[in-house]
C-alpha atoms as a PDB file:
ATOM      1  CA  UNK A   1     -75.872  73.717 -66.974  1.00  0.00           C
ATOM      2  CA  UNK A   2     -77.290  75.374 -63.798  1.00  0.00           C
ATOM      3  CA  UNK A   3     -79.125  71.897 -63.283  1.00  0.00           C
ATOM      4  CA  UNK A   4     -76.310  70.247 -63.305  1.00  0.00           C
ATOM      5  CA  UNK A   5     -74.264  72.085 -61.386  1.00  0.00           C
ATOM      6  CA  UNK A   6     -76.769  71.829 -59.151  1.00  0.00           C
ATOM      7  CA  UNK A   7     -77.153  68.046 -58.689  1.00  0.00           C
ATOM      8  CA  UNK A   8     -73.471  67.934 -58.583  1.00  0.00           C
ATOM      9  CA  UNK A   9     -73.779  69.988 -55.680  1.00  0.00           C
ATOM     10  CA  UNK A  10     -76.163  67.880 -53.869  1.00  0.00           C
ATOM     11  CA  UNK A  11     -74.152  64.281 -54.514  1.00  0.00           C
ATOM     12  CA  UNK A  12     -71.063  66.409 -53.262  1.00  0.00           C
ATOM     13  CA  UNK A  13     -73.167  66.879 -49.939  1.00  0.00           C
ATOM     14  CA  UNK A  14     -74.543  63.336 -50.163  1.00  0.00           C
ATOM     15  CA  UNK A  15     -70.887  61.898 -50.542  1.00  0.00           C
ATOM     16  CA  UNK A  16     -69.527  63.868 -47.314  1.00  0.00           C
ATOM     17  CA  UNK A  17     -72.616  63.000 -44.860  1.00  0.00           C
ATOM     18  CA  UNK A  18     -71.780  59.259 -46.177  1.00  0.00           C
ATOM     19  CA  UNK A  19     -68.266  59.711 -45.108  1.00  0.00           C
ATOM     20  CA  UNK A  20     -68.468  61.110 -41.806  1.00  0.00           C
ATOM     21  CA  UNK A  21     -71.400  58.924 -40.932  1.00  0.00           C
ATOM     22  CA  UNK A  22     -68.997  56.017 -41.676  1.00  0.00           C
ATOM     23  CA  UNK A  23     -66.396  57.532 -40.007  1.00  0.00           C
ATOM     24  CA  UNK A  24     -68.277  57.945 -37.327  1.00  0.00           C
ATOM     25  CA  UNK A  25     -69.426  54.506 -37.054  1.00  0.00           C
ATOM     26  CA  UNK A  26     -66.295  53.060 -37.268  1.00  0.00           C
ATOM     27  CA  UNK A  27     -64.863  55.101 -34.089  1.00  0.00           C
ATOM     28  CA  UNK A  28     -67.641  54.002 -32.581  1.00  0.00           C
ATOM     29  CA  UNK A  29     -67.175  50.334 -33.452  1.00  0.00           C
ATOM     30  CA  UNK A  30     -63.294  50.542 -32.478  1.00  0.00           C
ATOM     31  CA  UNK A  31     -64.051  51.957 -29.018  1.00  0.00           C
ATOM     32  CA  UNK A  32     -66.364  48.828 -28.272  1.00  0.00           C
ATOM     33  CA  UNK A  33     -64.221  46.741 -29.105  1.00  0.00           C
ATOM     34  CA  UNK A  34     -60.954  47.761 -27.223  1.00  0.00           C
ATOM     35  CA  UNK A  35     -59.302  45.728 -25.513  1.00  0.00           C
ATOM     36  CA  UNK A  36     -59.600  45.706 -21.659  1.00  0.00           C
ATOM     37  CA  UNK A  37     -56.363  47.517 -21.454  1.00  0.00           C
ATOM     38  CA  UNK A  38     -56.966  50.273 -23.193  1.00  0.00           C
ATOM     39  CA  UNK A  39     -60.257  50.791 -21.889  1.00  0.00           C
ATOM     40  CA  UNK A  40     -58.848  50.035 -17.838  1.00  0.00           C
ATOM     41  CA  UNK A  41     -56.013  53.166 -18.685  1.00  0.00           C
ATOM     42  CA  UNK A  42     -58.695  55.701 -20.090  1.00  0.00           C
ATOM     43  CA  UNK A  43     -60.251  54.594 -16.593  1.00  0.00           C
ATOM     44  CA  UNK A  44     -57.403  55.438 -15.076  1.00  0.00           C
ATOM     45  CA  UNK A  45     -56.584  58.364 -16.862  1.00  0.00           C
ATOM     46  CA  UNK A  46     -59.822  60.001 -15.841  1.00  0.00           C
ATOM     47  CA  UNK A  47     -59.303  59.058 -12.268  1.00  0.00           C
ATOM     48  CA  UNK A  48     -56.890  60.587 -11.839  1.00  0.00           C
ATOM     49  CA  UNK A  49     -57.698  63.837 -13.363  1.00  0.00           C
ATOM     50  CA  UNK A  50     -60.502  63.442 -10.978  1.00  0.00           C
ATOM     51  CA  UNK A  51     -58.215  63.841  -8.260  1.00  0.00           C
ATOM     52  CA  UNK A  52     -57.665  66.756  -5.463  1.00  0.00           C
ATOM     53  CA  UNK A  53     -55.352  69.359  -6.008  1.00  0.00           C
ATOM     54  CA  UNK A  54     -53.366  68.413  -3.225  1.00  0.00           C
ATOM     55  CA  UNK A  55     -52.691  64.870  -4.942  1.00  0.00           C
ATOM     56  CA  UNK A  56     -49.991  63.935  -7.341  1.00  0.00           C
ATOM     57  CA  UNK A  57     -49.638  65.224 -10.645  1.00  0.00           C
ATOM     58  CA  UNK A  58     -48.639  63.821 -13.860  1.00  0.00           C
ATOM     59  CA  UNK A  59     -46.284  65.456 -15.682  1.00  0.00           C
ATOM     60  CA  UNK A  60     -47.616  68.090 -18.061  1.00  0.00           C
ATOM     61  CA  UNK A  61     -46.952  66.508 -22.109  1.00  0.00           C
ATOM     62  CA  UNK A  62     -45.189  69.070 -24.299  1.00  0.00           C
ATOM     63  CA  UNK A  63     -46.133  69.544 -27.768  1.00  0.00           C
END
């Protein structure tokens, strides 16, 4: 029984690394193929975070 608890264990493991490997993959595959839109306003977005204090600020989101 402790065998088999045991392997269970390890294809438990197995089954998770598979899944966030995938996941991972798929995020990655997603982000290269945005369109130019989406990746010209994440451009944008981090511009203007980028900017001076003294510059304009977006308005804060509430959660």
């Amino acid at each position: 029984m402790t065998y088999l608890s045991g392997l269970l264990a390890v294809m438990a493991i197995a089954m998770m690394a598979t899944l966030v490997l995938l996941a991972v993959r798929r995020d990655r595959d997603l982000r290269r193929n945005a369109p130019a839109s989406v990746v010209a306003g994440r451009a944008r977005a981090a511009s203007l975070e980028a900017q001076p204090e003294g510059g304009p600020k977006p308005p804060s989101a509430v959660r």
